[in-house]
N, C-alpha and C. Protein backbone atom coordinates (compact mmCIF):
# COMPACT_ATOMS: atom_id res chain seq x y z
N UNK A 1 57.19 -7.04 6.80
CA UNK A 1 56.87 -7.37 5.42
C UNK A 1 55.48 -6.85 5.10
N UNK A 2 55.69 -6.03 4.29
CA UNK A 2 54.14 -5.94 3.53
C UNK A 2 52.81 -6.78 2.56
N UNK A 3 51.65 -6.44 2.81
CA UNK A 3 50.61 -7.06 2.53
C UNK A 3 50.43 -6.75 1.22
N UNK A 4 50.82 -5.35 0.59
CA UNK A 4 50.37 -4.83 -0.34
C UNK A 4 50.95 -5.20 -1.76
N UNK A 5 50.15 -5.50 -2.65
CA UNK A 5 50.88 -5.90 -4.11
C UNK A 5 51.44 -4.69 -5.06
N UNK A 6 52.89 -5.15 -5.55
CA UNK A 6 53.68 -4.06 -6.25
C UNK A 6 52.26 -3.84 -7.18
N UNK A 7 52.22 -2.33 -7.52
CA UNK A 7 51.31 -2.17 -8.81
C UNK A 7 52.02 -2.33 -9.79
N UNK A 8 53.39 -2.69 -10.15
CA UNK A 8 54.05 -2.88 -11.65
C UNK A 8 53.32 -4.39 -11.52
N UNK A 9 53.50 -5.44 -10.84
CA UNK A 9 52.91 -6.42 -10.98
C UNK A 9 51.95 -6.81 -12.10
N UNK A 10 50.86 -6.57 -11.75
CA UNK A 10 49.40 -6.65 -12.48
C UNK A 10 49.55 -5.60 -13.97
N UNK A 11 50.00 -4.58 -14.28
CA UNK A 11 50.14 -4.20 -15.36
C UNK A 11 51.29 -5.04 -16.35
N UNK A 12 51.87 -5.24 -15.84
CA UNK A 12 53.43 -6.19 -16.95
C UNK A 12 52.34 -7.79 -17.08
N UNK A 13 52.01 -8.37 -15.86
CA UNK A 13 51.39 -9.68 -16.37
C UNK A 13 50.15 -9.34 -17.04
N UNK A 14 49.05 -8.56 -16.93
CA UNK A 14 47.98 -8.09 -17.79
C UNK A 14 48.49 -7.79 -19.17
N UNK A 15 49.26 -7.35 -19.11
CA UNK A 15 49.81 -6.91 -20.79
C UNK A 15 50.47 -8.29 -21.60
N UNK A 16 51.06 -8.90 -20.75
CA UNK A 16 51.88 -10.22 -21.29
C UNK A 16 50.34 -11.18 -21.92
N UNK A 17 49.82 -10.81 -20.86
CA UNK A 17 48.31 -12.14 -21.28
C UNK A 17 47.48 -11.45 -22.48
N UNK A 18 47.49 -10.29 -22.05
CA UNK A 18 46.48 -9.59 -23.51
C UNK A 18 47.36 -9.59 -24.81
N UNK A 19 48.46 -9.15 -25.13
CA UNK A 19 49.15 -9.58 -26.14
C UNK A 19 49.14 -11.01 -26.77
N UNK A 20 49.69 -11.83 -25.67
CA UNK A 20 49.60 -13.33 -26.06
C UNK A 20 48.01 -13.99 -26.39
N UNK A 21 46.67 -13.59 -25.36
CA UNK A 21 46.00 -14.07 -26.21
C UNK A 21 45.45 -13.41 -27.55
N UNK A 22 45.61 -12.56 -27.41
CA UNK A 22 44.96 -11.75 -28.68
C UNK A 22 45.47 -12.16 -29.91
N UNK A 23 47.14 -11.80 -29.76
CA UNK A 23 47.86 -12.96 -30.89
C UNK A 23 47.24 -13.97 -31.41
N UNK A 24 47.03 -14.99 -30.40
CA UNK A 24 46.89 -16.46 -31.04
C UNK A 24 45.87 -16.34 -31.56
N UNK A 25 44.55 -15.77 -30.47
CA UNK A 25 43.17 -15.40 -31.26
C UNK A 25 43.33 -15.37 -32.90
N UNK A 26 43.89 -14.29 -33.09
CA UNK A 26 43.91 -13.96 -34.54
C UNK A 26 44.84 -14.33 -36.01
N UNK A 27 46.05 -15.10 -34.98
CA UNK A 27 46.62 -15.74 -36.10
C UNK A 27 46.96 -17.07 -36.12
N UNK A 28 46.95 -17.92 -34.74
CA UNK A 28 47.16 -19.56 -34.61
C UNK A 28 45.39 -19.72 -34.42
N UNK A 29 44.76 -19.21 -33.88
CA UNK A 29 43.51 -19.85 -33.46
C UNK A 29 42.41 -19.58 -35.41
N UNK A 30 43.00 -18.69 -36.06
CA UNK A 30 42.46 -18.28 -36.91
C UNK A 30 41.94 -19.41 -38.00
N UNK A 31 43.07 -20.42 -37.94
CA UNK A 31 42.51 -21.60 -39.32
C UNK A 31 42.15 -22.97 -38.46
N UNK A 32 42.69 -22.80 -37.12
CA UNK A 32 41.89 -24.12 -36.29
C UNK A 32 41.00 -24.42 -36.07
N UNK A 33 39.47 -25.12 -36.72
CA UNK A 33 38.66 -25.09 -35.45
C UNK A 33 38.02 -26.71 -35.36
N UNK A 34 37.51 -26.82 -34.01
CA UNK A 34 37.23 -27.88 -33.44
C UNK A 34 35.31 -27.92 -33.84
N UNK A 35 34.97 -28.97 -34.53
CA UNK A 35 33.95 -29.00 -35.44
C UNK A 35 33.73 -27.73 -35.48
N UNK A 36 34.10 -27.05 -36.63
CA UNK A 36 33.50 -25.33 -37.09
C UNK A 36 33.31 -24.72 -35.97
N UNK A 37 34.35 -24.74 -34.86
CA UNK A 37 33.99 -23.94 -34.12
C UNK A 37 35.29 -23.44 -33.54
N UNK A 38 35.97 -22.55 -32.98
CA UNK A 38 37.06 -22.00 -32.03
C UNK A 38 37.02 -21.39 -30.86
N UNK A 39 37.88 -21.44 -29.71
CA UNK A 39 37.71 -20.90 -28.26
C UNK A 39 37.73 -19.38 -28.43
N UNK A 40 37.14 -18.82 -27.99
CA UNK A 40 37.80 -17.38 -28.32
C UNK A 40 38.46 -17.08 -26.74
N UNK A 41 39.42 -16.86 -26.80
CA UNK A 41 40.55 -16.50 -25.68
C UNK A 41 40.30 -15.46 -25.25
N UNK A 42 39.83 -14.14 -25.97
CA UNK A 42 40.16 -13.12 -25.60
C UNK A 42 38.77 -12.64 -24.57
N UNK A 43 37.67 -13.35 -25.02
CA UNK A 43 36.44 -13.02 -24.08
C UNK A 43 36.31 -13.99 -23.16
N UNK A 44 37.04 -15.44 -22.78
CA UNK A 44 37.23 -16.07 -21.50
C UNK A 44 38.26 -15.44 -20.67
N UNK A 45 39.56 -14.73 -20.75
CA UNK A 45 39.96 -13.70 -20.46
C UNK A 45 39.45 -13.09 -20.10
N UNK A 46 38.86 -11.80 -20.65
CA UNK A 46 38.14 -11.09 -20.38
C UNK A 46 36.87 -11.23 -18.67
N UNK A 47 35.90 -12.54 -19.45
CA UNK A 47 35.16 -12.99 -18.17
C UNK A 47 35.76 -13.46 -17.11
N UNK A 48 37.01 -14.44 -17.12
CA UNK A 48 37.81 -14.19 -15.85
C UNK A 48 38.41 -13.64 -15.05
N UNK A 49 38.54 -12.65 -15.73
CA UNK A 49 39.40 -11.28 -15.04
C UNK A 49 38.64 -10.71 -13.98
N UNK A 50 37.31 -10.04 -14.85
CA UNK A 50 36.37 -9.68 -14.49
C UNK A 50 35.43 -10.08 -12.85
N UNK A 51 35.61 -11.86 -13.28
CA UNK A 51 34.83 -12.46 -11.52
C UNK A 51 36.17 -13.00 -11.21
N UNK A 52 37.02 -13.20 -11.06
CA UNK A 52 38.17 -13.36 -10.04
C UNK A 52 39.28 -12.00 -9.33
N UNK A 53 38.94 -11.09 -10.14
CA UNK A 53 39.74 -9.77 -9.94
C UNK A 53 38.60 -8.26 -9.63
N UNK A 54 37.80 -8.27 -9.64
CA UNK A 54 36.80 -7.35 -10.03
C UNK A 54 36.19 -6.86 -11.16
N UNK A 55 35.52 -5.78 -10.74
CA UNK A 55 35.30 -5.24 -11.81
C UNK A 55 36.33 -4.21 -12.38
N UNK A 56 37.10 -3.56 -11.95
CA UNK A 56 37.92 -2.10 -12.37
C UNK A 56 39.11 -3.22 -13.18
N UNK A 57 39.53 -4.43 -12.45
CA UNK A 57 40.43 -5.28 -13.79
C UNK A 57 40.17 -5.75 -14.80
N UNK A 58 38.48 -6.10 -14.76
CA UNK A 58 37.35 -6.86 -15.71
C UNK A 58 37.20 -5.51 -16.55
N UNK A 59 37.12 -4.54 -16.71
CA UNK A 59 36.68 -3.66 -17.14
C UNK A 59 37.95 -3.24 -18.05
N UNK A 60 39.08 -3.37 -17.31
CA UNK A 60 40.37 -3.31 -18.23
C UNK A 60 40.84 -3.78 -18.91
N UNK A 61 40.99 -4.77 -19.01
CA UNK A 61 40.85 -5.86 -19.40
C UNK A 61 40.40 -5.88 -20.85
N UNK A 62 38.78 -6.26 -20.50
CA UNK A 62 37.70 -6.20 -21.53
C UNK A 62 37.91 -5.30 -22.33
N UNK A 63 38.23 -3.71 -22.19
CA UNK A 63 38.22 -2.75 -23.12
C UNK A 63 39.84 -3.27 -24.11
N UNK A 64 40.75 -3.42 -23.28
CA UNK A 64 42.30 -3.43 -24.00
C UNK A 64 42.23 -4.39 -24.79
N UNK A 65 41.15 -6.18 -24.40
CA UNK A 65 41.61 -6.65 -25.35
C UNK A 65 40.70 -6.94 -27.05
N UNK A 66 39.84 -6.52 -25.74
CA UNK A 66 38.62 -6.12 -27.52
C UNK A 66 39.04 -5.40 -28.23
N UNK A 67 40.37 -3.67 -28.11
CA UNK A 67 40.92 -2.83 -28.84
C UNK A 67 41.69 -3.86 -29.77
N UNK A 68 42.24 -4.84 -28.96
CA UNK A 68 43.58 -5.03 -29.65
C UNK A 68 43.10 -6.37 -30.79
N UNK A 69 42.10 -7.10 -30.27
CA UNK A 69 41.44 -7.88 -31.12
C UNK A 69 40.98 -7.15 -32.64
N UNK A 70 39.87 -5.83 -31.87
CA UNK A 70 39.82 -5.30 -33.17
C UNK A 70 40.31 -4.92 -34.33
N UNK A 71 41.80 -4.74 -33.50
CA UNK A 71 42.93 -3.83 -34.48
C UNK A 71 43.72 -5.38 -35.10
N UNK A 72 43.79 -5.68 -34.65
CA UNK A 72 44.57 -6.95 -35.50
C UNK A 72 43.51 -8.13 -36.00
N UNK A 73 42.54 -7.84 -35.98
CA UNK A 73 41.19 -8.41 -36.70
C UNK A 73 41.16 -7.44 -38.46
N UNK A 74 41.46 -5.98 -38.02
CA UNK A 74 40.95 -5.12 -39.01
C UNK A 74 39.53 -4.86 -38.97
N UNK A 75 39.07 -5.08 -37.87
CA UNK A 75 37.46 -4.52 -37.78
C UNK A 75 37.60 -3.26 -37.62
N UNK A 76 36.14 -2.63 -37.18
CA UNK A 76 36.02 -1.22 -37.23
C UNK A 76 36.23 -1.33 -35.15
N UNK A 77 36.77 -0.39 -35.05
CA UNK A 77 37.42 -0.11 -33.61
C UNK A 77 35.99 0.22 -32.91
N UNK A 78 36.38 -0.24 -31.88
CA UNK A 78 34.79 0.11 -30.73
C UNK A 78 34.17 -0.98 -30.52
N UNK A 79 33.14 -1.52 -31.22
CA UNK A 79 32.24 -2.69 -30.91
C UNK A 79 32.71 -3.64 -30.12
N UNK A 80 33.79 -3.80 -30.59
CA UNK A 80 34.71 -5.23 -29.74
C UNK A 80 34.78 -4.88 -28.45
N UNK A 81 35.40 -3.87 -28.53
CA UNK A 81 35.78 -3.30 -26.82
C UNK A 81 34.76 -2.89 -26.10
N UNK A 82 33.82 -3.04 -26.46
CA UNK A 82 32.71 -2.25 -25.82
C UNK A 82 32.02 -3.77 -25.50
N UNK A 83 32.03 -5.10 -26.16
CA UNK A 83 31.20 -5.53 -26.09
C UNK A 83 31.93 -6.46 -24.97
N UNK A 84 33.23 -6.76 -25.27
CA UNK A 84 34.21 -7.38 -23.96
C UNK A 84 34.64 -6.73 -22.86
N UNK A 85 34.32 -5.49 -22.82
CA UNK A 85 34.41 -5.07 -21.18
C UNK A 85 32.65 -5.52 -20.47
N UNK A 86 31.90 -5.15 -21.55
CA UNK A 86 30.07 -5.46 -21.33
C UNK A 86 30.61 -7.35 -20.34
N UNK A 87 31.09 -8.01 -21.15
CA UNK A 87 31.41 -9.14 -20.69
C UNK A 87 32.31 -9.54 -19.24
N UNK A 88 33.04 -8.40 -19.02
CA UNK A 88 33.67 -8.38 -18.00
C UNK A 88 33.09 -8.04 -16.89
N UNK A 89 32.20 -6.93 -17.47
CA UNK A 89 31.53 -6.35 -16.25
C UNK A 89 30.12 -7.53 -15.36
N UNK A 90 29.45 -8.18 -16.61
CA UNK A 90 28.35 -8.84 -16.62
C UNK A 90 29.22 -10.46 -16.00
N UNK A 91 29.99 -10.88 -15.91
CA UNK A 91 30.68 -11.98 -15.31
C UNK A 91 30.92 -11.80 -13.57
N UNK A 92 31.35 -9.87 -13.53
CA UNK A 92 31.68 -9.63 -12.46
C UNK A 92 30.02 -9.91 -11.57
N UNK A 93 29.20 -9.46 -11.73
CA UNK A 93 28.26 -8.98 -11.32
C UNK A 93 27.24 -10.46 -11.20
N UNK A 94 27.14 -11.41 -12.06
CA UNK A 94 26.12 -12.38 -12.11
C UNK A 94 27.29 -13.45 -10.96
N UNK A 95 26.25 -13.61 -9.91
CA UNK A 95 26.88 -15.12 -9.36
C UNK A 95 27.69 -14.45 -8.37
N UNK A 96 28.36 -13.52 -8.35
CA UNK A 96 29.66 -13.34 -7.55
C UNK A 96 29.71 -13.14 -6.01
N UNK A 97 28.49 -12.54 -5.79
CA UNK A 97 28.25 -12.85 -4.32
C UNK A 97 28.05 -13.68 -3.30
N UNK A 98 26.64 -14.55 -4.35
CA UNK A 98 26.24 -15.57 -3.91
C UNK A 98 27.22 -16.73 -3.66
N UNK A 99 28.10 -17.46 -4.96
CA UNK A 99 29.10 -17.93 -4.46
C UNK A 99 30.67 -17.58 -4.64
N UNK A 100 30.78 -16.14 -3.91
CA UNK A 100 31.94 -15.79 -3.35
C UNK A 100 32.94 -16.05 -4.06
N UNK A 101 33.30 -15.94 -5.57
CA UNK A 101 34.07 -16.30 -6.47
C UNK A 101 34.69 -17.56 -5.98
N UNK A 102 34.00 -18.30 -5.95
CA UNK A 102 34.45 -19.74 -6.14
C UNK A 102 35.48 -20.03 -7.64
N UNK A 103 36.46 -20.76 -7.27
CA UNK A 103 37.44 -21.10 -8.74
C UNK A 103 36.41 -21.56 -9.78
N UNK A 104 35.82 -22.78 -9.45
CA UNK A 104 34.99 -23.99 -10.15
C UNK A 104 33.87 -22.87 -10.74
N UNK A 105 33.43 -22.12 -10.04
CA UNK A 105 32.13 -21.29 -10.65
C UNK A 105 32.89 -20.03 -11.97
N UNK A 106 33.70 -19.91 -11.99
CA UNK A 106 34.37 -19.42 -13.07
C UNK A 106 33.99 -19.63 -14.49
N UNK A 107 34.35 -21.18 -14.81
CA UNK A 107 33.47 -22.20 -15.20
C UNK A 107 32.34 -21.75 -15.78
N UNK A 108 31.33 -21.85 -14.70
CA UNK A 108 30.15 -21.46 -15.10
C UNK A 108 30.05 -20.40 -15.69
N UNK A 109 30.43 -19.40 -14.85
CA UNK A 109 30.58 -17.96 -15.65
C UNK A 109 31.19 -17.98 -17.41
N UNK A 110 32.24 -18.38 -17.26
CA UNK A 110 32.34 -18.71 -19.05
C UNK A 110 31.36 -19.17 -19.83
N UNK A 111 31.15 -20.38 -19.07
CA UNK A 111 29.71 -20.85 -20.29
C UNK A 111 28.23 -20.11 -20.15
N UNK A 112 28.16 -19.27 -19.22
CA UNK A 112 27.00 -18.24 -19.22
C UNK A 112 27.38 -17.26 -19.76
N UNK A 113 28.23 -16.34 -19.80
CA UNK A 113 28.57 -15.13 -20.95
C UNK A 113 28.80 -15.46 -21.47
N UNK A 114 29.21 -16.47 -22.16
CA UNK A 114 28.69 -16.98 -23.79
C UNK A 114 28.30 -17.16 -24.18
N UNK A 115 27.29 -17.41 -23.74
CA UNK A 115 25.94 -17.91 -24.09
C UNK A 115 24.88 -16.87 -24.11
N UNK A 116 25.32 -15.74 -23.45
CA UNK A 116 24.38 -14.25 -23.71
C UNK A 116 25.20 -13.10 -24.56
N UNK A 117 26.91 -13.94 -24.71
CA UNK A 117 27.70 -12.70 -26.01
C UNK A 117 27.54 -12.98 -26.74
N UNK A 118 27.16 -14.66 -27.26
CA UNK A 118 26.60 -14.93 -28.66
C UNK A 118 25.45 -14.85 -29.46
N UNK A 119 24.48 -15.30 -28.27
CA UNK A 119 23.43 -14.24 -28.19
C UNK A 119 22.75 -12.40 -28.70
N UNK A 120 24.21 -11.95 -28.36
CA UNK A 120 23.91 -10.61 -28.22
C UNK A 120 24.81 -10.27 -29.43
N UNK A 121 25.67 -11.27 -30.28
CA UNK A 121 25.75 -11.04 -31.39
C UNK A 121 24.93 -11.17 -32.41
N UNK A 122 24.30 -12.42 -32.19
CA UNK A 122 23.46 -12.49 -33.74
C UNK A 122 22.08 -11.35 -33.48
N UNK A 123 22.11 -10.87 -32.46
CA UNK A 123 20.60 -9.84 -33.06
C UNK A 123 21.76 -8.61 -32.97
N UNK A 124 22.78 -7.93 -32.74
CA UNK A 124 23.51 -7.20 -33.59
C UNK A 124 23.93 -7.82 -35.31
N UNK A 125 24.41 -9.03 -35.69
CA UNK A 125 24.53 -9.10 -36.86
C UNK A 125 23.00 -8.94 -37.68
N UNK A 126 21.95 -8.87 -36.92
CA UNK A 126 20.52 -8.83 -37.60
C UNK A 126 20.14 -7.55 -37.59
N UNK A 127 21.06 -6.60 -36.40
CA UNK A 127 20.10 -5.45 -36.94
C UNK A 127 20.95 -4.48 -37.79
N UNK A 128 22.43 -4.64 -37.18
CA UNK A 128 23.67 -4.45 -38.14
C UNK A 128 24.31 -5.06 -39.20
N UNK A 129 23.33 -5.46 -40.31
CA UNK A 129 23.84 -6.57 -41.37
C UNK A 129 25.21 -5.94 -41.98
N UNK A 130 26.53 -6.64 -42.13
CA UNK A 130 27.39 -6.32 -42.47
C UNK A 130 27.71 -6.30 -44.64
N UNK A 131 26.58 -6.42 -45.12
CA UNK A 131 25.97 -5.55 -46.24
C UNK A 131 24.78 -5.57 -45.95
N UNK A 132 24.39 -3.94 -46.11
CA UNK A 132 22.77 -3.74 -45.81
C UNK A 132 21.75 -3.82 -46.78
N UNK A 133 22.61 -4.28 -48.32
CA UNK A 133 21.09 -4.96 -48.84
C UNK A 133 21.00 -6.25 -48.72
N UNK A 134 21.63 -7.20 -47.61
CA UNK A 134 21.40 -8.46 -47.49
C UNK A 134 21.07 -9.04 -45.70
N UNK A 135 19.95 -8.68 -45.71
CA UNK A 135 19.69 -8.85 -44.32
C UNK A 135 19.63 -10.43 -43.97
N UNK A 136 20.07 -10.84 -42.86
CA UNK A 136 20.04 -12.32 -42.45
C UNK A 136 18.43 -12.64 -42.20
N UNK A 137 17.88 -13.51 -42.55
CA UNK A 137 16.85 -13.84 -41.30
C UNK A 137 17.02 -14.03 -39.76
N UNK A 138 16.32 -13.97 -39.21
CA UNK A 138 16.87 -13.87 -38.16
C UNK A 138 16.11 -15.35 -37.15
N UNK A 139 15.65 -16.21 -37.93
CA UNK A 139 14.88 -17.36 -38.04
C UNK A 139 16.36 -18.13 -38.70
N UNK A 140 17.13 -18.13 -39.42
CA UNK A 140 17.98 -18.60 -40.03
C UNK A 140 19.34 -18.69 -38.95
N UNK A 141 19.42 -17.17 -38.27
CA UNK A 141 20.74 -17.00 -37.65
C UNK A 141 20.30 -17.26 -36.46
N UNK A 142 19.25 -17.47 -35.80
CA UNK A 142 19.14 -18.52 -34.52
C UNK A 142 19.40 -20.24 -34.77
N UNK A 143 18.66 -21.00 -35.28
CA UNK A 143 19.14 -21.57 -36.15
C UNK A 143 20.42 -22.31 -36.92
N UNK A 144 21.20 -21.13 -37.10
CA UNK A 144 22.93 -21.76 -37.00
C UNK A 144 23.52 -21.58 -35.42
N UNK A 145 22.60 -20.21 -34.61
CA UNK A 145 22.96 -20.06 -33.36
C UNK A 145 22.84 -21.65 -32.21
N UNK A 146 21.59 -22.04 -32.81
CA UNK A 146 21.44 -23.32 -31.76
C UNK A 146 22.48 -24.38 -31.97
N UNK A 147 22.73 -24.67 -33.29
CA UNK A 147 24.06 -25.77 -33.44
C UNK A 147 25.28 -25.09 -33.17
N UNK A 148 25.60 -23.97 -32.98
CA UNK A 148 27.05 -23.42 -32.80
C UNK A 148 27.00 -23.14 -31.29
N UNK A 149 26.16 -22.87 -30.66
CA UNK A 149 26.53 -22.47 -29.17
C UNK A 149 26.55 -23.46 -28.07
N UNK A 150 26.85 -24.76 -28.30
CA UNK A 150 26.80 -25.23 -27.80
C UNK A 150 28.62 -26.09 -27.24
N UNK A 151 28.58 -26.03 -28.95
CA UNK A 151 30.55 -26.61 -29.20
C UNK A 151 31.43 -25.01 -28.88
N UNK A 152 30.35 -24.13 -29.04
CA UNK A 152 31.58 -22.82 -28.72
C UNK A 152 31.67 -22.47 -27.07
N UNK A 153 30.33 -22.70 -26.30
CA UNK A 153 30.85 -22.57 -25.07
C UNK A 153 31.55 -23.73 -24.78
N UNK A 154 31.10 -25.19 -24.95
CA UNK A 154 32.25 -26.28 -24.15
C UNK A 154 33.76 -25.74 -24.82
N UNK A 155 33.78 -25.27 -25.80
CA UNK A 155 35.14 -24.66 -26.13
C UNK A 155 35.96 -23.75 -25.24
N UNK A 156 35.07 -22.58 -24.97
CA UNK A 156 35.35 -22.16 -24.20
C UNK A 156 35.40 -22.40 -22.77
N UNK A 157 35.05 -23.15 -21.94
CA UNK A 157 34.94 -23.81 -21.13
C UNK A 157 36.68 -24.57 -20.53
N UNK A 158 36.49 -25.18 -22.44
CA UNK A 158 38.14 -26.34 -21.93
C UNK A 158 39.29 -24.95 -22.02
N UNK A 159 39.28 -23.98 -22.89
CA UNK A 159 40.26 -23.02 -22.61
C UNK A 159 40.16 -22.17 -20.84
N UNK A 160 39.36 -22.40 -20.75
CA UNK A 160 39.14 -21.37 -19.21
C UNK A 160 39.76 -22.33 -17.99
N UNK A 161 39.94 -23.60 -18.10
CA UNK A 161 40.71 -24.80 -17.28
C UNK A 161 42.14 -24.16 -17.07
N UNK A 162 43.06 -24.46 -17.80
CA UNK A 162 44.28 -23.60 -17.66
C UNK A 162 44.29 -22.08 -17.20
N UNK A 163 43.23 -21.40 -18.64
CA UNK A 163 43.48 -20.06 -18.04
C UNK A 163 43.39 -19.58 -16.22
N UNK A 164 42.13 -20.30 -15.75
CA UNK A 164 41.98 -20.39 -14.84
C UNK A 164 43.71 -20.23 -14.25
N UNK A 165 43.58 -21.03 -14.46
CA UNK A 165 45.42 -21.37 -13.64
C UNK A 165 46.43 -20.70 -13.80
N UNK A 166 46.46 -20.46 -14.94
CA UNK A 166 47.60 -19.18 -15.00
C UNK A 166 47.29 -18.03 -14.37
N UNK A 167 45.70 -17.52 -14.33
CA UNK A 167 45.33 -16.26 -13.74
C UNK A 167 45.54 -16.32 -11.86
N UNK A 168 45.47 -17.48 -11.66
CA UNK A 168 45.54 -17.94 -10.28
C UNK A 168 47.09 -17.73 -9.71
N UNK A 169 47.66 -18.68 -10.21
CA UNK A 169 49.39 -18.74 -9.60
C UNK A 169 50.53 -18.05 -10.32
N UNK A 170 49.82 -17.37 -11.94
CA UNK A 170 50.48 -16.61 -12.31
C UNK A 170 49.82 -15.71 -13.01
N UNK A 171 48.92 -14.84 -11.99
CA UNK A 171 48.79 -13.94 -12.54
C UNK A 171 48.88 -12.55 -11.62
N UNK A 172 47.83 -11.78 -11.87
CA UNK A 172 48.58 -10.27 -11.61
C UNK A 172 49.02 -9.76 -10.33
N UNK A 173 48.32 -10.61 -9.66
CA UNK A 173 48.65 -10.60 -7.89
C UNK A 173 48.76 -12.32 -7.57
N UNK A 174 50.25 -11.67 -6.32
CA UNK A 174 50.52 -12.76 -5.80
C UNK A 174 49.84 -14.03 -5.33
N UNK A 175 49.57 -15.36 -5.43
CA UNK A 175 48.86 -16.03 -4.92
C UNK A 175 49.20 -16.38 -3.41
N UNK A 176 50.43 -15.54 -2.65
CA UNK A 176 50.37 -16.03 -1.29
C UNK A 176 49.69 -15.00 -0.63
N UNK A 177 48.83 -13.75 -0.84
CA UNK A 177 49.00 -12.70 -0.40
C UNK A 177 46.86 -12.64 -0.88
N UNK A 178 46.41 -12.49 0.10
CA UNK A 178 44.75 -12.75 0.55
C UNK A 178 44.91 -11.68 -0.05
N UNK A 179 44.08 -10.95 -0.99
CA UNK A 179 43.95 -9.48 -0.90
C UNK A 179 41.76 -9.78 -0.72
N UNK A 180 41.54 -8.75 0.32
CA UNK A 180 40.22 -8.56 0.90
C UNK A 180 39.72 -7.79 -0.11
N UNK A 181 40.47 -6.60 -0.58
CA UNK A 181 39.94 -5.36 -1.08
C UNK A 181 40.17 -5.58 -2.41
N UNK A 182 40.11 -6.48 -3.14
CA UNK A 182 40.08 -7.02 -4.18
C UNK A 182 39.27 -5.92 -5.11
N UNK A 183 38.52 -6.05 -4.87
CA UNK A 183 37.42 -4.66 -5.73
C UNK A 183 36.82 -4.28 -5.14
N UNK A 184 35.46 -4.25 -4.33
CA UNK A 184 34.78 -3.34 -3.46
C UNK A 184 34.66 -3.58 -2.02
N UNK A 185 35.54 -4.96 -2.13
CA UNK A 185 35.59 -6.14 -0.37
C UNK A 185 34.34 -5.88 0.08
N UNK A 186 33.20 -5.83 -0.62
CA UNK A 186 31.77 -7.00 -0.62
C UNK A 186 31.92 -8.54 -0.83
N UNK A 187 32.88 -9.18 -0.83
CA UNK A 187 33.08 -10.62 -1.36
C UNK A 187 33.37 -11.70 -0.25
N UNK A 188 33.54 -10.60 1.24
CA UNK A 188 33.98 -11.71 1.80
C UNK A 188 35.70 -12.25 2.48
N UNK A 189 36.01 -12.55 2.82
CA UNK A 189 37.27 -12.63 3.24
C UNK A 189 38.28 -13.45 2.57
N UNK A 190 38.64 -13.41 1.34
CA UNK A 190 39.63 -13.66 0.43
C UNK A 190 38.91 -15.09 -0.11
N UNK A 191 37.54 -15.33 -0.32
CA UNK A 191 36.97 -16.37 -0.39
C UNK A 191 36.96 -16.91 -1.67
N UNK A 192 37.39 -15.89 -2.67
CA UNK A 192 37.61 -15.93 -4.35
C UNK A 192 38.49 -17.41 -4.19
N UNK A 193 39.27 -17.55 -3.41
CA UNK A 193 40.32 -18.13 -3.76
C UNK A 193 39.80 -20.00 -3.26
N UNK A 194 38.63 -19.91 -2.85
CA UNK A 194 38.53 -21.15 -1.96
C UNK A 194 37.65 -22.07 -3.16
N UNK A 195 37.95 -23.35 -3.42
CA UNK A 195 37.49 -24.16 -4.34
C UNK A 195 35.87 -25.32 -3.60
């Protein structure tokens, strides 16, 4: 019996999850929110992919579902994807050594790239005002930043509980099957998986 995971695997369940969250993102998650605020699915995704799978899945990830966000947002194509693989990659990279993709530190990772993507939006919405004869303050949009980032990461946070779990026992690789070489097998001996 072999060690090695089918590669149809991980592309059919990656596609099932990026479709489905992107969907809801944009049309069930669209009029919900929990005090003025909503999970965004598609960048806890994104950051999980990223520190439980590597970087080359984090990176895939991030780009496909920021495309597909964008496109069924109607934004202008690029920014999104550029800024959720940035997220994939920056999840992979902070923490991941030190504790060996721990499940529980996942977690953390969500509520820390969110806390530097929201961040790294409002001084893009300040230097990219979306009409340019009406610039935000940027004293103003920290400001709504301090009361909003706080309910949007625990938001994100309670969505990354499940996701967690689905990415675990159902996601792109088998959960009976250690894979070492996960992404660069600097990580350790299948230690992602240990809580």
């Amino acid at each position: 019996m072999s060690n090695r995971q089918p590669a149809l695997r991980p592309i059919i369940i990656y596609t099932i999850y990026i479709i489905l969250f992107a969907v809801i993102q944009v049309t069930a998650l669209r009029d919900v929110r929990i005090l003025g605020e909503r999970p965004d699915l598609t960048l806890v995704l994104a950051i999980l992919t990223g520190y439980l799978f590597g970087i080359g899945d984090g990176l895939a990830i991030g780009l496909a579902v920021g495309f597909l966000r964008d496109m069924l947002a109607g934004r202008t194509i690029g920014l999104g994807m550029l800024i959720l693989m940035y997220a994939a990659m920056l999840s992979h990279v902070l923490l991941r050594d030190f504790f060996r993709r721990k499940t529980w530190m996942g977690l953390i990772q969500v509520l820390l790239v969110t806390v530097i993507y929201e961040v790294l939006l409002m001084f893009l919405s300040w230097f990219f005002p979306m009409l340019p004869d009406q610039v935000p303050q940027l004293g103003q949009l920290f400001a709504h930043l301090i009361v909003r980032l706080p309910i949007q990461g625990l938001l994100n946070v309670a969505v990354a509980v499940p996701m967690i779990w689905l990415l675990r026992y159902h996601g792109p690789y088998d959960p009976r099957v250690l894979r070492e070489d996960l992404d660069d097998g600097s990580t350790g001996e299948g230690k992602w998986r240990t809580i």
